[in-house]
N, C-alpha and C. Protein backbone atom coordinates (compact mmCIF):
# COMPACT_ATOMS: atom_id res chain seq x y z
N UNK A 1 129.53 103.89 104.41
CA UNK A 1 128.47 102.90 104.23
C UNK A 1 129.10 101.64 103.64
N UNK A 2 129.04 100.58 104.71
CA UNK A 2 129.61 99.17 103.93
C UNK A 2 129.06 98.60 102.42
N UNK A 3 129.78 98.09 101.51
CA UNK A 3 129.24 97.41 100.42
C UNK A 3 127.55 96.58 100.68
N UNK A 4 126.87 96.76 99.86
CA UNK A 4 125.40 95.64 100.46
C UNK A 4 125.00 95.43 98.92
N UNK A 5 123.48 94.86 99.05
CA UNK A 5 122.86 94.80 97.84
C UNK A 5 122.05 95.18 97.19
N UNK A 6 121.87 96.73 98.58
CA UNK A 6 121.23 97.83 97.63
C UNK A 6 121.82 98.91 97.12
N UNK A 7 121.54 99.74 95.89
CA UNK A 7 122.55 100.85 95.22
C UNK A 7 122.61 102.28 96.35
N UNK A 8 122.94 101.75 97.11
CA UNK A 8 122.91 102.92 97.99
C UNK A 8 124.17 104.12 97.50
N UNK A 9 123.76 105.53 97.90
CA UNK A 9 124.66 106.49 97.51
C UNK A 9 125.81 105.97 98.99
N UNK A 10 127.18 106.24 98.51
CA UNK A 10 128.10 105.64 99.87
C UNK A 10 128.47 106.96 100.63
N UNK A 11 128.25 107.77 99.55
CA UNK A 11 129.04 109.31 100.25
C UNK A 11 127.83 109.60 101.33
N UNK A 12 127.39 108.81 102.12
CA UNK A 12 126.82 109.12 103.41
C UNK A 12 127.36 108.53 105.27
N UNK A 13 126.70 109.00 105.95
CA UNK A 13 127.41 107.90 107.13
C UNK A 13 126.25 107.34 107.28
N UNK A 14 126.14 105.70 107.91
CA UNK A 14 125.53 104.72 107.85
C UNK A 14 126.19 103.79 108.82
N UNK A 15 125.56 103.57 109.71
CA UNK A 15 126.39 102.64 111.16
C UNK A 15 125.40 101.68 111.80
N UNK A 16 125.47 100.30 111.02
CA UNK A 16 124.42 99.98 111.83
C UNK A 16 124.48 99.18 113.32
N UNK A 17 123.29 99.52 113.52
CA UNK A 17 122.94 99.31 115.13
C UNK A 17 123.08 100.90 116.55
N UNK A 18 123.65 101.17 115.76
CA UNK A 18 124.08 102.56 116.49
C UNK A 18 123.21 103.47 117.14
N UNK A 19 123.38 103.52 118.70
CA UNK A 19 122.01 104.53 119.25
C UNK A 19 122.37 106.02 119.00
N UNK A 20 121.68 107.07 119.42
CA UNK A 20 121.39 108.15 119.49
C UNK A 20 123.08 108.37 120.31
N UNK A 21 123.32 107.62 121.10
CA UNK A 21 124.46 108.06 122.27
C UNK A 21 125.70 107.76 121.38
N UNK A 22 125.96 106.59 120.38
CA UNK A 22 126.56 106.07 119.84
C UNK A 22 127.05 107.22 118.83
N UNK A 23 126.09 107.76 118.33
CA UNK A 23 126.19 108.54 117.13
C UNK A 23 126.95 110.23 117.88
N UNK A 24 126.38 110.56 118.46
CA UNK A 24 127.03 111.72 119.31
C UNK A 24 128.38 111.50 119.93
N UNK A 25 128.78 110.49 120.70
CA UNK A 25 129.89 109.90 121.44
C UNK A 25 131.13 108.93 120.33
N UNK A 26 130.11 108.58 119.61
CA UNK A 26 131.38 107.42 118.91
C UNK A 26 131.32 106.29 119.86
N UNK A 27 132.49 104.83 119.61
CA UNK A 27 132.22 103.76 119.76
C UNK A 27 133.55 104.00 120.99
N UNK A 28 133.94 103.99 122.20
CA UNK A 28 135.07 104.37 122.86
C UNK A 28 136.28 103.50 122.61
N UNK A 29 137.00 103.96 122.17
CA UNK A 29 138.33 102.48 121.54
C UNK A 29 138.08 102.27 120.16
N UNK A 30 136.86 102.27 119.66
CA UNK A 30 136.78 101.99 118.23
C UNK A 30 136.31 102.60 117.25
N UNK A 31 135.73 103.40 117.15
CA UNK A 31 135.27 104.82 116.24
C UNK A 31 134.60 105.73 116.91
N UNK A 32 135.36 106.70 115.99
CA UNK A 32 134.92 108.39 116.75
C UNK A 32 133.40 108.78 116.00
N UNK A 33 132.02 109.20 116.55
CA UNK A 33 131.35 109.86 116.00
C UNK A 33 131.15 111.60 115.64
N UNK A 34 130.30 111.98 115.90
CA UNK A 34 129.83 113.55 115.03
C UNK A 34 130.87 114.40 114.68
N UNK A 35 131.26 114.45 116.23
CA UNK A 35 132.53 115.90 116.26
C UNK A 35 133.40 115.33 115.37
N UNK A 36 133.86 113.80 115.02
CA UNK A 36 134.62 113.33 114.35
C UNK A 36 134.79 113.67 112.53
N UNK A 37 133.34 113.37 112.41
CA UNK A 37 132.93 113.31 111.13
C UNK A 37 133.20 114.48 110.59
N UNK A 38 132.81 115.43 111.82
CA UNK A 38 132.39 116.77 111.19
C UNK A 38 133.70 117.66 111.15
N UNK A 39 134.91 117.25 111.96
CA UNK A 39 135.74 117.68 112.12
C UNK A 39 137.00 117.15 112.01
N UNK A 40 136.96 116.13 110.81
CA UNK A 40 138.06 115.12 110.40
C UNK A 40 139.48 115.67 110.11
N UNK A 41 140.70 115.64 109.65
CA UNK A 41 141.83 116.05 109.59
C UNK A 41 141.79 116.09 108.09
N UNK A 42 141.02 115.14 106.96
CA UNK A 42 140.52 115.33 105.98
C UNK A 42 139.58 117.26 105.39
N UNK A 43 139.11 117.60 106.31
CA UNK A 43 138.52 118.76 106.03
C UNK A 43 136.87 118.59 106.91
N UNK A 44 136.59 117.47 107.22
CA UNK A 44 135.67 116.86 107.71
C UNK A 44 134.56 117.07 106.66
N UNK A 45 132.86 117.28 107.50
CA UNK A 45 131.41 117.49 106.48
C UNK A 45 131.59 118.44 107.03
N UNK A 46 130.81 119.41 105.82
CA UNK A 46 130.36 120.89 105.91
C UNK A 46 128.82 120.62 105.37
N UNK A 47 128.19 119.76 106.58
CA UNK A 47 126.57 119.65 106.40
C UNK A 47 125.80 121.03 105.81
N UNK A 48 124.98 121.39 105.07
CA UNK A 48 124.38 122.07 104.29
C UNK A 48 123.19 121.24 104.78
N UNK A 49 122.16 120.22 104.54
CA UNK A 49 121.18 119.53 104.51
C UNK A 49 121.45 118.31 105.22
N UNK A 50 121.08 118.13 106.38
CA UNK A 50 121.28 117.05 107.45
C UNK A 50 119.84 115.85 107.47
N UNK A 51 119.77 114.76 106.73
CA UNK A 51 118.75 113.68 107.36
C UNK A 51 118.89 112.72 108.07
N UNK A 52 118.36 113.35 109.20
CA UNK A 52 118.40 111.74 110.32
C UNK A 52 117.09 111.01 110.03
N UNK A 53 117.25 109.84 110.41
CA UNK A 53 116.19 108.70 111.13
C UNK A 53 117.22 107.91 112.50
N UNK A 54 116.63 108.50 113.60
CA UNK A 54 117.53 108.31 114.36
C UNK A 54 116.71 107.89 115.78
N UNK A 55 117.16 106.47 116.17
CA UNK A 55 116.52 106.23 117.69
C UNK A 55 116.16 104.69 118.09
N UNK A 56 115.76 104.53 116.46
CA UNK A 56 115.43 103.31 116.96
C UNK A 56 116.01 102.02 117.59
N UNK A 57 117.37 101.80 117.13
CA UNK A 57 118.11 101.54 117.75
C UNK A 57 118.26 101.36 119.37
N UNK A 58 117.81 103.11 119.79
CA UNK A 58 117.80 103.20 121.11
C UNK A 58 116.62 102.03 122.08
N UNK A 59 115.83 101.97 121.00
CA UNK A 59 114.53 101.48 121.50
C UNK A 59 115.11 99.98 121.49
N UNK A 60 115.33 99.29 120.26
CA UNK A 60 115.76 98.21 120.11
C UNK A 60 116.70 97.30 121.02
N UNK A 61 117.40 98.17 121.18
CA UNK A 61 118.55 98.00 122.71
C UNK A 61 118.17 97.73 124.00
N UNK A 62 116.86 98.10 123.76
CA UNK A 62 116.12 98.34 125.78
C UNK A 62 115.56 99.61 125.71
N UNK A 63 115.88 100.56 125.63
CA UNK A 63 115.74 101.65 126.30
C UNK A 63 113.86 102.42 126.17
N UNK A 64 113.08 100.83 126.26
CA UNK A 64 111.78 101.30 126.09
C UNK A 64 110.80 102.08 127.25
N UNK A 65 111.34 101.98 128.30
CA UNK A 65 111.16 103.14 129.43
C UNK A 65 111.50 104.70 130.00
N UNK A 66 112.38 104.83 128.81
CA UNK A 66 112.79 106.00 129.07
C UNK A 66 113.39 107.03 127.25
N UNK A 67 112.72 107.21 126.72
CA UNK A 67 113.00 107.83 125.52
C UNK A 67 112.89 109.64 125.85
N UNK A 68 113.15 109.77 126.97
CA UNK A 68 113.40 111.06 126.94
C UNK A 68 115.15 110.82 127.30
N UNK A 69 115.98 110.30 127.71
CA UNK A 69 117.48 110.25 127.26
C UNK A 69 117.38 109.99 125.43
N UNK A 70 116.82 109.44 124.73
CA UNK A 70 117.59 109.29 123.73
C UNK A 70 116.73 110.68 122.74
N UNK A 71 115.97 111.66 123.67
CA UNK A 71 115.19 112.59 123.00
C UNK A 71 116.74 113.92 123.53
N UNK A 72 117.58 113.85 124.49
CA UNK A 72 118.22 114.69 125.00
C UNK A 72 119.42 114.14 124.48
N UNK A 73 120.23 112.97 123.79
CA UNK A 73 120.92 113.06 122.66
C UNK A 73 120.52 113.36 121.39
N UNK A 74 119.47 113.61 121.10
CA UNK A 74 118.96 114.39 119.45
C UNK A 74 119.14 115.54 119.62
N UNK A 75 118.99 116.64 120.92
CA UNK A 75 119.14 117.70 121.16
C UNK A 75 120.02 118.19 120.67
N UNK A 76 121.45 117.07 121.59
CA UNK A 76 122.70 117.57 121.43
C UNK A 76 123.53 117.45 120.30
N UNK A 77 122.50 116.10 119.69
CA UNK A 77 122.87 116.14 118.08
C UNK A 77 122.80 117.70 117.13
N UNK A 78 121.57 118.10 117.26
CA UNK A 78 121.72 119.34 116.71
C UNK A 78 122.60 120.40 116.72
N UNK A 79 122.52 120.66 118.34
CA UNK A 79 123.37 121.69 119.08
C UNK A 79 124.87 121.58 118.19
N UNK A 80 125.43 120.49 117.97
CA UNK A 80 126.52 119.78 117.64
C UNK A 80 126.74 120.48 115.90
N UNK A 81 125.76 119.64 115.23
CA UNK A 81 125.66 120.29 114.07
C UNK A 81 125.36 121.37 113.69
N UNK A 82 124.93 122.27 114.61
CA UNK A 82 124.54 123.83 113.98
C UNK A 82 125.58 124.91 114.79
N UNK A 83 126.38 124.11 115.53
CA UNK A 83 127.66 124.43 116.02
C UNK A 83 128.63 124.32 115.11
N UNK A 84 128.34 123.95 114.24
CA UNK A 84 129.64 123.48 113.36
C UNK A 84 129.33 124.11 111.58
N UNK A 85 128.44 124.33 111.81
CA UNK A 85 127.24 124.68 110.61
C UNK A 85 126.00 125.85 110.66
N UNK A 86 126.15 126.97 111.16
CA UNK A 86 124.35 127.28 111.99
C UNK A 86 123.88 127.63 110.72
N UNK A 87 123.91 127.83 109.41
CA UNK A 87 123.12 127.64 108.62
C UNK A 87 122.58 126.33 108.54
N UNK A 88 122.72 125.40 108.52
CA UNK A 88 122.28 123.68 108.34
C UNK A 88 121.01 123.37 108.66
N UNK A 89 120.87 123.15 107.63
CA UNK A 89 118.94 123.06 108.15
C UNK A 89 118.74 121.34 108.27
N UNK A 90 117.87 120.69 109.53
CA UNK A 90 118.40 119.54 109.75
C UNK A 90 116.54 118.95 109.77
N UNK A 91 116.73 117.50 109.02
CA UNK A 91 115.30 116.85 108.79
C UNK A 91 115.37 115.89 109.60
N UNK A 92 114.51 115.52 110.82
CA UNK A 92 114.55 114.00 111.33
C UNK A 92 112.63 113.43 110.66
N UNK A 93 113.41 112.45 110.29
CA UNK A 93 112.17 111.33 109.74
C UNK A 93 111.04 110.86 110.94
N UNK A 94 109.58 110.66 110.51
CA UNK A 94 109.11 110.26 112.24
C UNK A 94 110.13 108.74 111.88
N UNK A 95 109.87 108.03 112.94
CA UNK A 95 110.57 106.86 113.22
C UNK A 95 109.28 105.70 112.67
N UNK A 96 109.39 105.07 111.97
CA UNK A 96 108.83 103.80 111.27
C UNK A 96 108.95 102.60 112.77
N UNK A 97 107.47 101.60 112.62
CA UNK A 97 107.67 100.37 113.57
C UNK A 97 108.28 99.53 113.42
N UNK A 98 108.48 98.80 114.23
CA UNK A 98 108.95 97.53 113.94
C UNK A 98 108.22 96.72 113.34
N UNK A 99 108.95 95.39 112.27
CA UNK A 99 107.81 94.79 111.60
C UNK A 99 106.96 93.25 112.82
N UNK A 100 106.12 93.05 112.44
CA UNK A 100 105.76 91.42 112.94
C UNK A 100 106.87 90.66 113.66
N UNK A 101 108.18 90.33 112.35
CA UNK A 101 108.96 89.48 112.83
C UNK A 101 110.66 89.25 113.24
N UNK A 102 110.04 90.34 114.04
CA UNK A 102 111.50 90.33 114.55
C UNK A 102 111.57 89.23 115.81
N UNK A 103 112.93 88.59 115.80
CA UNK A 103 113.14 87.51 116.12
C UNK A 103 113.23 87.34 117.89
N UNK A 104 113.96 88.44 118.38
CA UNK A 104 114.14 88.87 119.89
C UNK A 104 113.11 88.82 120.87
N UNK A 105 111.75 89.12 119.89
CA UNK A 105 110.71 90.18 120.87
C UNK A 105 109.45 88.84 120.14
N UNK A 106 108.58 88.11 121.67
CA UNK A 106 107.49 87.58 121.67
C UNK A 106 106.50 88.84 121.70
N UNK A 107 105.27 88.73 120.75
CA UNK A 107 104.43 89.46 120.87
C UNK A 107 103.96 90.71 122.01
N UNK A 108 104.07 90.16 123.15
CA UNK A 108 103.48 91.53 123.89
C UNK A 108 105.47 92.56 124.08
N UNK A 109 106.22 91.66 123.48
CA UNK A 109 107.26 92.82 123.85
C UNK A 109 107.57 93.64 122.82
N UNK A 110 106.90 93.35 121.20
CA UNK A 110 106.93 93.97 120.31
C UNK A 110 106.17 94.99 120.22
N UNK A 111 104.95 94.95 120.96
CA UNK A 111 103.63 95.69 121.02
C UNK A 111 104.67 96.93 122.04
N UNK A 112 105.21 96.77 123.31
CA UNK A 112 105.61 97.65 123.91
C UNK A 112 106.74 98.20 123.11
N UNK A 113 108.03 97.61 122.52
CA UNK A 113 108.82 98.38 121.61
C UNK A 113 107.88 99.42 120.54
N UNK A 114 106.94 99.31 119.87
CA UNK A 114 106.46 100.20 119.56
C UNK A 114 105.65 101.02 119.24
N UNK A 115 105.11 100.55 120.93
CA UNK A 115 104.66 102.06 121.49
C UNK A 115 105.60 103.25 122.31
N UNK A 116 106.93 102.71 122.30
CA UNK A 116 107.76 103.02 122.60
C UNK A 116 108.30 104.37 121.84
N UNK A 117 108.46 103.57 120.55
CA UNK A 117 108.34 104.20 119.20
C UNK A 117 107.38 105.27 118.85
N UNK A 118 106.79 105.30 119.38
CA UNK A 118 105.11 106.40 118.93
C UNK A 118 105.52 107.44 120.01
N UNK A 119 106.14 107.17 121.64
CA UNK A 119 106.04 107.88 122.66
C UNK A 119 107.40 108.64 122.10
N UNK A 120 108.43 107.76 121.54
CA UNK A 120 109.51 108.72 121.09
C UNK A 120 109.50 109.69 119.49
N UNK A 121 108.34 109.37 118.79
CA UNK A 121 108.53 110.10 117.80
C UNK A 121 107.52 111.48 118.52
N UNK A 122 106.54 111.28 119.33
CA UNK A 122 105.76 112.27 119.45
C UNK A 122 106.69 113.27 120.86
N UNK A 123 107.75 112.73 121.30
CA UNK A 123 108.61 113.43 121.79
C UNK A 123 109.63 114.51 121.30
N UNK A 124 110.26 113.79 120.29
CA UNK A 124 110.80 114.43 118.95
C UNK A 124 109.97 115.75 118.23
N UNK A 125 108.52 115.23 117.93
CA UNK A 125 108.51 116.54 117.26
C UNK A 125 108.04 117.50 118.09
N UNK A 126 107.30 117.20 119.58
CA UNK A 126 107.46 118.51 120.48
C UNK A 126 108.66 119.40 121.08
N UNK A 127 109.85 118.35 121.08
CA UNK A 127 111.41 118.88 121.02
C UNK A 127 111.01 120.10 120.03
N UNK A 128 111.22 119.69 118.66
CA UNK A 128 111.40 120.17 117.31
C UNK A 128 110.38 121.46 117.45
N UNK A 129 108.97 121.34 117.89
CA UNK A 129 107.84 122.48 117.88
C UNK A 129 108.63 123.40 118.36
N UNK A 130 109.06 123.11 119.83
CA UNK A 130 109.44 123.82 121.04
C UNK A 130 110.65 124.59 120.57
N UNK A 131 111.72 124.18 120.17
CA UNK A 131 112.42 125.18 119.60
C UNK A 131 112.32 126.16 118.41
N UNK A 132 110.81 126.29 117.87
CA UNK A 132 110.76 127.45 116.88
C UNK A 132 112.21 127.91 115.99
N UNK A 133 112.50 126.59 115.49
CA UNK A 133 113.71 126.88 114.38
C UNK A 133 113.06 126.25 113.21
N UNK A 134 113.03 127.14 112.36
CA UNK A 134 112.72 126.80 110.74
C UNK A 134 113.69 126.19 110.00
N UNK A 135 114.50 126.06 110.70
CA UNK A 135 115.82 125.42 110.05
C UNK A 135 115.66 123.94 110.56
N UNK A 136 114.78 123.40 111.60
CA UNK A 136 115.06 121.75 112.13
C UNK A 136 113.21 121.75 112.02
N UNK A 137 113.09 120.38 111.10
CA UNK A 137 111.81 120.16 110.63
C UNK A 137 111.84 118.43 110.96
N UNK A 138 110.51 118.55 111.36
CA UNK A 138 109.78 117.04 111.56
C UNK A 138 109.51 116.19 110.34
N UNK A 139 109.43 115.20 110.03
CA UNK A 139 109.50 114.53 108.57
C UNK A 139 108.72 113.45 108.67
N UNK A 140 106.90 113.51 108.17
CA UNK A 140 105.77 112.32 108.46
C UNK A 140 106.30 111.64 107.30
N UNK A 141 106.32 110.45 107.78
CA UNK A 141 105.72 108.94 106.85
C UNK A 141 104.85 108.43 107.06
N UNK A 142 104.76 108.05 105.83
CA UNK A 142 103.48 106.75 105.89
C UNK A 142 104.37 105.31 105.94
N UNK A 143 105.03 104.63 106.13
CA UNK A 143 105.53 103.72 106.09
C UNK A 143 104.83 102.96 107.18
N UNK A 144 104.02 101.70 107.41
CA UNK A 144 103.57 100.65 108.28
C UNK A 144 104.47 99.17 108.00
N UNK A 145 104.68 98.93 108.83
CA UNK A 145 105.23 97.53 109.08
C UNK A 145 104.57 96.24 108.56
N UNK A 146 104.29 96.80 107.04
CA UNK A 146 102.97 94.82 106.79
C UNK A 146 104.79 94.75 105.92
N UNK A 147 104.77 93.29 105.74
CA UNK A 147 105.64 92.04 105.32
C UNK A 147 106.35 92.54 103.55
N UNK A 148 105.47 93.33 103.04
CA UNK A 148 105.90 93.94 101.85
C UNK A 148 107.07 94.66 101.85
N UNK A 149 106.90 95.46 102.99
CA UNK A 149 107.71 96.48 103.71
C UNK A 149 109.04 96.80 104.02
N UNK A 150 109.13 95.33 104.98
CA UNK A 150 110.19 94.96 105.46
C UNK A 150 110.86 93.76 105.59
N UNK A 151 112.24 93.65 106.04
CA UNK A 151 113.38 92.33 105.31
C UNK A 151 113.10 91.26 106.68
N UNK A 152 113.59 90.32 106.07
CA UNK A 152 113.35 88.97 107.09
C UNK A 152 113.68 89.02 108.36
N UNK A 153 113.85 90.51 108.70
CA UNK A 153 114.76 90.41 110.33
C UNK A 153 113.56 91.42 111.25
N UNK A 154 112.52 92.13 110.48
CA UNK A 154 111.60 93.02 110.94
C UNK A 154 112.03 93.99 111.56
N UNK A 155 113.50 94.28 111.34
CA UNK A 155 113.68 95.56 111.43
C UNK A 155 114.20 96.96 110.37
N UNK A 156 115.00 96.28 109.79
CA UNK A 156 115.34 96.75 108.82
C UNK A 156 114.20 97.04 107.46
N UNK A 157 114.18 97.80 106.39
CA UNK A 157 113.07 97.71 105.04
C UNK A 157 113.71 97.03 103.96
N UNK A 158 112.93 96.46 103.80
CA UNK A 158 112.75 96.09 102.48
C UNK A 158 113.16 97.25 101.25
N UNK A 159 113.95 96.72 99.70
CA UNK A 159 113.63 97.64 99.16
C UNK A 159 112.25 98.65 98.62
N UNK A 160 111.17 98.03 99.09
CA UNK A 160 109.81 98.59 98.72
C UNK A 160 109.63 99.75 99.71
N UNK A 161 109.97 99.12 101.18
CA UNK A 161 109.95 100.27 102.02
C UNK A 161 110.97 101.10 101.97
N UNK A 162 112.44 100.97 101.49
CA UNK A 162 112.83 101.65 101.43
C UNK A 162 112.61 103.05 100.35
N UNK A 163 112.15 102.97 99.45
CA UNK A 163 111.24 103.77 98.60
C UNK A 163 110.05 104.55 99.08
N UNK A 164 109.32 104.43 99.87
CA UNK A 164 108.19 104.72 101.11
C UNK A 164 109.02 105.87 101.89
N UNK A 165 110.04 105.30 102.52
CA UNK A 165 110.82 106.31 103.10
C UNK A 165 111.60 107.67 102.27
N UNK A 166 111.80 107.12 101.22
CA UNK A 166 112.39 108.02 100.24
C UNK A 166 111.56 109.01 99.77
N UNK A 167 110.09 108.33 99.58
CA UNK A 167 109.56 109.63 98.75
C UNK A 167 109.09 110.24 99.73
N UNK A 168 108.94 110.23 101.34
CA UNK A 168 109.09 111.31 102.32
C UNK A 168 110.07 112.12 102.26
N UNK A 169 111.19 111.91 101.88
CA UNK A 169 112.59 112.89 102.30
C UNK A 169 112.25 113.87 101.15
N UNK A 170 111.79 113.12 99.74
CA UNK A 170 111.70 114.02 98.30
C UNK A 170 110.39 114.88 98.85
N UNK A 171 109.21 114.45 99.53
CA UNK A 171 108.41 115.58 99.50
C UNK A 171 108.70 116.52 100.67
N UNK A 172 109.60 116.25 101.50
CA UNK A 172 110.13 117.44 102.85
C UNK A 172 111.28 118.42 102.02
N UNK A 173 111.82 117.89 101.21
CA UNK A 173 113.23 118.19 101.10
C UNK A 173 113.20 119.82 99.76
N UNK A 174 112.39 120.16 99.36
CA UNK A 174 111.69 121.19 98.46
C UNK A 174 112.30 122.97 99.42
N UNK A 175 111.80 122.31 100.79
CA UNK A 175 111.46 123.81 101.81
C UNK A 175 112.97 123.56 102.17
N UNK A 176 113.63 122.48 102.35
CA UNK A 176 115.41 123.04 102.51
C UNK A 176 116.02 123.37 101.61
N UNK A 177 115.41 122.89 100.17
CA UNK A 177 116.36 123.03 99.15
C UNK A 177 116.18 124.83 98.76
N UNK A 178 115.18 125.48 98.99
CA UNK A 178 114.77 126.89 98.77
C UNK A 178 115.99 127.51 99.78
N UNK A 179 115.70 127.10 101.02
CA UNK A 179 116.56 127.81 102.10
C UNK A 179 118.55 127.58 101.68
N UNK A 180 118.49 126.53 101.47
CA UNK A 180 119.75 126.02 100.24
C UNK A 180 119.94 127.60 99.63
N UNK A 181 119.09 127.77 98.77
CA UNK A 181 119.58 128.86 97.33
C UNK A 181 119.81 129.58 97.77
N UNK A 182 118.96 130.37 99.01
CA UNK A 182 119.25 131.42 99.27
C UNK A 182 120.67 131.78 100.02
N UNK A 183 121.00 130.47 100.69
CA UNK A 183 122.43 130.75 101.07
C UNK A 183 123.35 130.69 100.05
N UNK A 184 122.66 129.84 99.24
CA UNK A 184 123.97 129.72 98.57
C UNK A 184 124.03 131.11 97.23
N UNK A 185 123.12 132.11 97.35
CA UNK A 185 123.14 133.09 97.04
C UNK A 185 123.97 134.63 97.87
N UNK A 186 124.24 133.47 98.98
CA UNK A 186 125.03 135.17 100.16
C UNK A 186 126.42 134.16 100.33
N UNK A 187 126.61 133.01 99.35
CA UNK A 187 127.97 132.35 99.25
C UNK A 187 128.93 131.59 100.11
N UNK A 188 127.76 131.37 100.48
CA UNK A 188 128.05 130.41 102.13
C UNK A 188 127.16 128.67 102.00
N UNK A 189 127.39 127.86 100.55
CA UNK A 189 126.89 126.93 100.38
C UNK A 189 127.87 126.19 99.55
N UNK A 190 128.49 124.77 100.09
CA UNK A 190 128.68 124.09 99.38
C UNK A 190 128.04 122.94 99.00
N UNK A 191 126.91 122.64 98.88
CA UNK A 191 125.85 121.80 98.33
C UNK A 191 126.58 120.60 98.73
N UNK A 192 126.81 120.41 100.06
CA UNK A 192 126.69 118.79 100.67
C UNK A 192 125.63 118.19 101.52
N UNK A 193 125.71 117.46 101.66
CA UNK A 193 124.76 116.35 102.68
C UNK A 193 125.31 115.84 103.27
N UNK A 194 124.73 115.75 104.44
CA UNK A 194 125.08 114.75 105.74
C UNK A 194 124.17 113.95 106.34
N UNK A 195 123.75 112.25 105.47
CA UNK A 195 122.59 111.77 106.06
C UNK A 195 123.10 110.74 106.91
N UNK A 196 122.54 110.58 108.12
CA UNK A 196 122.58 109.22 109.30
C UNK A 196 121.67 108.38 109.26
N UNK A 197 121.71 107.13 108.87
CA UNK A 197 120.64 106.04 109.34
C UNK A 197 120.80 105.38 110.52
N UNK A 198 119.99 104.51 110.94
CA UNK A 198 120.12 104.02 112.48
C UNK A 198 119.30 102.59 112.27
């Protein structure tokens, strides 16, 4: 996570602009993603508790016609991480809108980015239903896009929203931390994290 001017924890990965494909694949020529992370020459992550918010990006980029590709790289996101981890119990956040003012998008193209957004979070958690794993959980916010929210670019939050988002992860994060003890009661837990923003 680059230096900024919020106290962010750094021991996370954090890439911005990065789609769903980006994050699975890496940058080709210029940084390696998942398998990378997870499988560094360092010792890589030994994910225990995985939080994504992951996609929007995809949306942001174009890809507002088709969010079932960036619903079939979350797949393989998992597949990836519980390949490497199958205890890992993994949280994706719903996906938050875009605000008012983002600079790219005249009104009716903001309105379609996100509904875009609504068609890909309600994709996500029928993914998530559909595989009947108690270990990969859907994660509601309340977070809305009014001006309090979010930073002068309408995509990114504000520190206010970023707090909004936070106390979602603190009220999801209770039912992994239980599943946590118990592994880490059969000695197969090293109490790390592996969170992705997008």
């Amino acid at each position: 996570c680059l230096p900024c001017r919020y106290p962010w924890d750094k021991g996370h990965e954090g890439h911005r602009a990065w789609t769903t494909k980006d994050v699975l694949e890496g940058k080709p020529g210029r940084e390696p993603g998942l398998r990378h992370w997870l499988q560094a020459p360092n010792g890589g992550v030994q994910a225990d508790i995985v939080l994504l918010m992951i996609g929007n990006n995809d949306i942001y980029k174009g890809f507002i016609n088709d969010v079932r590709r960036s619903v079939e790289n979350i797949e393989k996101i998992v597949k990836v991480l519980q390949a490497h981890n199958p205890a890992s119990f993994v949280l994706f956040m719903e996906l938050p809108k875009f605000g008012p003012r983002v600079n790219r998008w005249r009104p009716p193209q903001l309105k379609a980015a996100n509904k875009a957004i609504g068609r890909l979070n309600s994709a996500l958690a029928q993914m998530i239903l559909l595989r009947k794993d108690p270990k990969v959980q859907f994660v509601k916010q309340l977070l809305r896009p009014l001006p309090q929210f979010m930073s002068s670019d309408g995509v990114h939050h504000s520190p206010k929203g970023e707090a909004v988002l936070a106390s979602a992860w603190a009220a999801a994060l209770p039912l992994s931390l239980a599943h946590e003890i118990l592994v880490a009661k059969a000695g197969r837990s090293n109490n790390r994290t592996l969170g992705s923003t997008s």
